[in-house]
Protein backbone atom coordinates (compact mmCIF):
# COMPACT_ATOMS: atom_id res chain seq x y z
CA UNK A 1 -5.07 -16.98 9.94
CA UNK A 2 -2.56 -18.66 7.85
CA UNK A 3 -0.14 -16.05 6.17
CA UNK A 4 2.88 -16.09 3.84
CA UNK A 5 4.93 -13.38 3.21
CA UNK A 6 7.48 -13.17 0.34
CA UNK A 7 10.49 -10.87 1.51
CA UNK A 8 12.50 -11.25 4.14
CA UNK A 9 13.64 -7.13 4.53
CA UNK A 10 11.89 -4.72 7.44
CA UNK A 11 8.11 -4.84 6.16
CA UNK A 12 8.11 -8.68 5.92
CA UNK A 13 9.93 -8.67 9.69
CA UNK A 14 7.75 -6.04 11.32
CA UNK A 15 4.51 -6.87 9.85
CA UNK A 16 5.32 -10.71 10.10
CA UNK A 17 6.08 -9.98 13.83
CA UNK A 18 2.76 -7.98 14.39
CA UNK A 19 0.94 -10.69 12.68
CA UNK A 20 2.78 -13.66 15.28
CA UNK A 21 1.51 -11.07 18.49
CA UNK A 22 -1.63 -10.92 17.36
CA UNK A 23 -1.80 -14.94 17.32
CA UNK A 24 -1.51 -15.92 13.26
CA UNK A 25 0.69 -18.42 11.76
CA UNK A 26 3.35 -16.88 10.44
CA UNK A 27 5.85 -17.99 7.51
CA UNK A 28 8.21 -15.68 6.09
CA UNK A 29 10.24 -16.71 2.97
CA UNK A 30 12.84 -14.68 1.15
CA UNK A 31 14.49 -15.98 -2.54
CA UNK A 32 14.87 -19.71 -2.71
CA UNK A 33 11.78 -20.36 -0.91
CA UNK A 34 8.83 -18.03 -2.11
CA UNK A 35 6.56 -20.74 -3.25
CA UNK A 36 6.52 -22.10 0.28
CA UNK A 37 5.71 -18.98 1.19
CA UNK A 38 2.60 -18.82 -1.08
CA UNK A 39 1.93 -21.92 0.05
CA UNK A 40 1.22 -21.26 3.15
CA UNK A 41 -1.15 -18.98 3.18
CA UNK A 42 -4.60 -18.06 3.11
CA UNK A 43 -3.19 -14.34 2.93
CA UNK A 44 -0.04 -14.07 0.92
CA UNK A 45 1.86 -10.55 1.85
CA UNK A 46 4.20 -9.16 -1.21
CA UNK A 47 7.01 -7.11 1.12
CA UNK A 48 9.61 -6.65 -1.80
CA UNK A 49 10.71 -3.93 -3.79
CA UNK A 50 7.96 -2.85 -5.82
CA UNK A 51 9.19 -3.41 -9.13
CA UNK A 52 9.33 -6.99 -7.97
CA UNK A 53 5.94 -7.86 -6.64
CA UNK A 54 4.51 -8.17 -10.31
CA UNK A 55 7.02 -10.33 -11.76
CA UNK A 56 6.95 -12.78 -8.74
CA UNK A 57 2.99 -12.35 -8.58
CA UNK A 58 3.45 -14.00 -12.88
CA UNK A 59 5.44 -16.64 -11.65
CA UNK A 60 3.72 -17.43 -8.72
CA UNK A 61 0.29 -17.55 -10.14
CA UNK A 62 -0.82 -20.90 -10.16
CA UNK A 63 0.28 -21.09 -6.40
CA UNK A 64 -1.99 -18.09 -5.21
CA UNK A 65 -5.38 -18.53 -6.82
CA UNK A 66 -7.82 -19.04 -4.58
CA UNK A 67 -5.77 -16.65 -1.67
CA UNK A 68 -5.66 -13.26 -0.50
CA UNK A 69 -2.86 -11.48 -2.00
CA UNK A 70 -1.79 -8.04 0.35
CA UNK A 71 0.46 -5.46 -1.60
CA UNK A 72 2.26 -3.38 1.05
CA UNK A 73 4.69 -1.85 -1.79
CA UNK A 74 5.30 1.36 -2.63
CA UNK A 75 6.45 2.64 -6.25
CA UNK A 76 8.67 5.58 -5.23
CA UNK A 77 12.01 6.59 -6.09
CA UNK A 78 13.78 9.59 -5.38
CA UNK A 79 13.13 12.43 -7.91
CA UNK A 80 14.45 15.80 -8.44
CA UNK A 81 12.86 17.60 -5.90
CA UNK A 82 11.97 14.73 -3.56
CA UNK A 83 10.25 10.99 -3.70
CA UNK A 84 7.47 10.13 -6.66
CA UNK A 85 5.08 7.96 -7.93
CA UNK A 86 6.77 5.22 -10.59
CA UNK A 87 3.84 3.66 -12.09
CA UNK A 88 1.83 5.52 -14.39
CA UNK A 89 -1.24 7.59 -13.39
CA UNK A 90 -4.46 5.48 -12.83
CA UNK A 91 -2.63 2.48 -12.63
CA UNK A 92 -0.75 0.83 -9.38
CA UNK A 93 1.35 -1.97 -8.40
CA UNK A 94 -1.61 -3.90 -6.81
CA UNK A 95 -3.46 -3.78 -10.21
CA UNK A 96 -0.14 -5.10 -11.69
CA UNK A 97 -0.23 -8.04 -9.59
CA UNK A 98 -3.59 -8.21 -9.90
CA UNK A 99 -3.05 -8.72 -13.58
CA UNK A 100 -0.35 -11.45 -12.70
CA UNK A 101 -2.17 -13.31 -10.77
CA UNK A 102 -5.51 -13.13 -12.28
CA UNK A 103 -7.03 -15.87 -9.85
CA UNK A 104 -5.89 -14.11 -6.65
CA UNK A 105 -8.04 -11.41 -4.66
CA UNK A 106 -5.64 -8.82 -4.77
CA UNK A 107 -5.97 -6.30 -1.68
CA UNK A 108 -3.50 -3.17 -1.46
CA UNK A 109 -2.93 -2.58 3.02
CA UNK A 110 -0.41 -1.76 5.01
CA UNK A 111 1.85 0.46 2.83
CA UNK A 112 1.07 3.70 4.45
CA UNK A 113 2.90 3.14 7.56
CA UNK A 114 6.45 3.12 8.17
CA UNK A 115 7.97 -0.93 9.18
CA UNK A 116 9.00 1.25 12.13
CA UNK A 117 5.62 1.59 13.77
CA UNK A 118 4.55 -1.91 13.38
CA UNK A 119 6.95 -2.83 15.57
CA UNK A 120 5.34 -0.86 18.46
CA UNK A 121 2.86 -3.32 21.19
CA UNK A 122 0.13 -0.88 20.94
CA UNK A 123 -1.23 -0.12 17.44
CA UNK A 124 -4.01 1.39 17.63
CA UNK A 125 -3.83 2.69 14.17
CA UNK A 126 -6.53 3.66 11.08
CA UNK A 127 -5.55 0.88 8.32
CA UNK A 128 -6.51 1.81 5.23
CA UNK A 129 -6.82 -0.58 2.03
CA UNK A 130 -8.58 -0.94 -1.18
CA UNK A 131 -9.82 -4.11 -1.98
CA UNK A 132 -12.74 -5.24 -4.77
CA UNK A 133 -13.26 -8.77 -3.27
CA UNK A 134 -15.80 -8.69 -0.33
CA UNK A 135 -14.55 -12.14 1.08
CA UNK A 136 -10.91 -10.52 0.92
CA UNK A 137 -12.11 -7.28 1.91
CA UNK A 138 -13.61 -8.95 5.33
CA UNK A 139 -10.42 -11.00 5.96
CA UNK A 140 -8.29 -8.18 5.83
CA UNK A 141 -10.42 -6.37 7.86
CA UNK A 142 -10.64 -9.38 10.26
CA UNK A 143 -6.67 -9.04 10.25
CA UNK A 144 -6.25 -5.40 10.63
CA UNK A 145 -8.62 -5.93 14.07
CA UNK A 146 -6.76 -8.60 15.47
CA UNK A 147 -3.98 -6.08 15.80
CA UNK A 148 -5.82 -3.81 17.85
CA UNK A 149 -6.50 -1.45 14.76
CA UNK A 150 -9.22 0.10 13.08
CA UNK A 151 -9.84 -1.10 9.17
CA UNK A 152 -10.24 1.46 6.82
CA UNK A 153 -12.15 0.70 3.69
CA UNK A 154 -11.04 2.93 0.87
CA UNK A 155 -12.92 1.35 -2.02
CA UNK A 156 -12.19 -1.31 -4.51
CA UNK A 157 -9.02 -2.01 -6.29
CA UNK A 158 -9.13 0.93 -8.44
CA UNK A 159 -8.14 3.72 -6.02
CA UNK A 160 -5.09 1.82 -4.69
CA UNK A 161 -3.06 4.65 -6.64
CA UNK A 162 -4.39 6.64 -4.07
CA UNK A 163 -2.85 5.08 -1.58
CA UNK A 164 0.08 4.66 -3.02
CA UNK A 165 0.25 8.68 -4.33
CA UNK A 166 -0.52 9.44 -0.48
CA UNK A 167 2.45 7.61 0.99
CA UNK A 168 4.69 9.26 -1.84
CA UNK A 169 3.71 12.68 -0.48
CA UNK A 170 3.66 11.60 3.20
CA UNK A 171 7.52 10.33 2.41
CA UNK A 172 8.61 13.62 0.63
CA UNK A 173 7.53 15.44 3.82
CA UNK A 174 9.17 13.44 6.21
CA UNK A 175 12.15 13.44 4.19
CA UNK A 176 12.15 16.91 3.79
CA UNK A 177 12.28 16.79 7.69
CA UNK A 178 8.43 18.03 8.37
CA UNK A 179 5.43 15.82 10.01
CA UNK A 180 2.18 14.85 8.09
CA UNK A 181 0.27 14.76 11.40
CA UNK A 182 -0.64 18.58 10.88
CA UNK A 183 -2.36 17.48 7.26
CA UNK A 184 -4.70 14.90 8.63
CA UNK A 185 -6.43 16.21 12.19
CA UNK A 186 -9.16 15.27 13.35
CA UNK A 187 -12.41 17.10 12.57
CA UNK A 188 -14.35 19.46 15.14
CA UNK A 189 -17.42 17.49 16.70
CA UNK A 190 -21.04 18.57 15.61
């Protein structure tokens, strides 16, 4: 696959990097350059500070209908008693840029995970994303695979605020020094 990402910081390099190992073509594109960027590709990754990814996704538009838009963002900022949610409830940042970029097939993946871990040669993680698009839903899919990972189909569009709300609470317990492996174990067999 053909994909552009827009950000240049550790997302954009890790998942960018992933995305070369696993044999895609690659073009990563910070300020200056982001229209190249959605150029590019049949995917087009958003790794920027969330705030951002709507704004760019309006003046972008034209350039990404017809592609696969990926959100990896995450609205959080610190709060009083640890990281939270800054969009409102319901709503996300992928159904922002959705909105932005009306011709797009927005799909929210790859913002559960740390930039750390995609670093790593052997995956072999559970990917989830929300997408309503079934051509966008099986490309990302197709992507998350060629990785050496399992997709994880959590829906359509509209539950991307869960995604987002999970990551918020898996960062407030890391930060608060705990693990979120404890939370999520497998089940007993039947």
């Amino acid at each position: 696959m053909k994909i552009g990402i827009i950000g240049t910081g550790n997302m954009a390099t890790a998942l960018g990097a992933a995305w070369t190992r696993a044999g895609h073509d690659v073009l990563i594109r910070g300020r200056g350059s982001l229209p190249e960027a959605a150029k590019h590709g049949d995917l087009v990754l958003f790794a920027v500070p969330a705030p951002a990814a709507p704004v760019l996704a309006a003046e972008l538009a034209d350039l990404l209908a017809g592609r696969i838009v990926l959100d990896c963002t995450n609205p959080i900022a610190p709060g009083p008693s640890g990281p939270m949610l800054t969009v409102p409830p319901g709503s996300s940042i992928a159904a922002q840029i959705a909105a932005a970029a009306p011709d797009a097939s927005v799909v929210k993946a790859f913002n559960v995970v740390h930039s750390s871990i995609w670093t790593a040669d052997d995956l072999a993680l559970t990917v989830p994303f929300c997408a309503s698009d079934t051509h966008a839903a099986d490309q990302v899919a197709s992507l998350i695979a060629s990785m050496g990972c399992v997709p994880a189909s959590c829906g359509d569009l509209s539950r991307a605020p869960y995604l987002e709300a999970t990551t918020a609470l898996a960062i407030g317990i890391w930060f608060a020094g705990g693990s979120v492996r404890g939370i999520f174990p497998e089940p007993a067999q039947r």
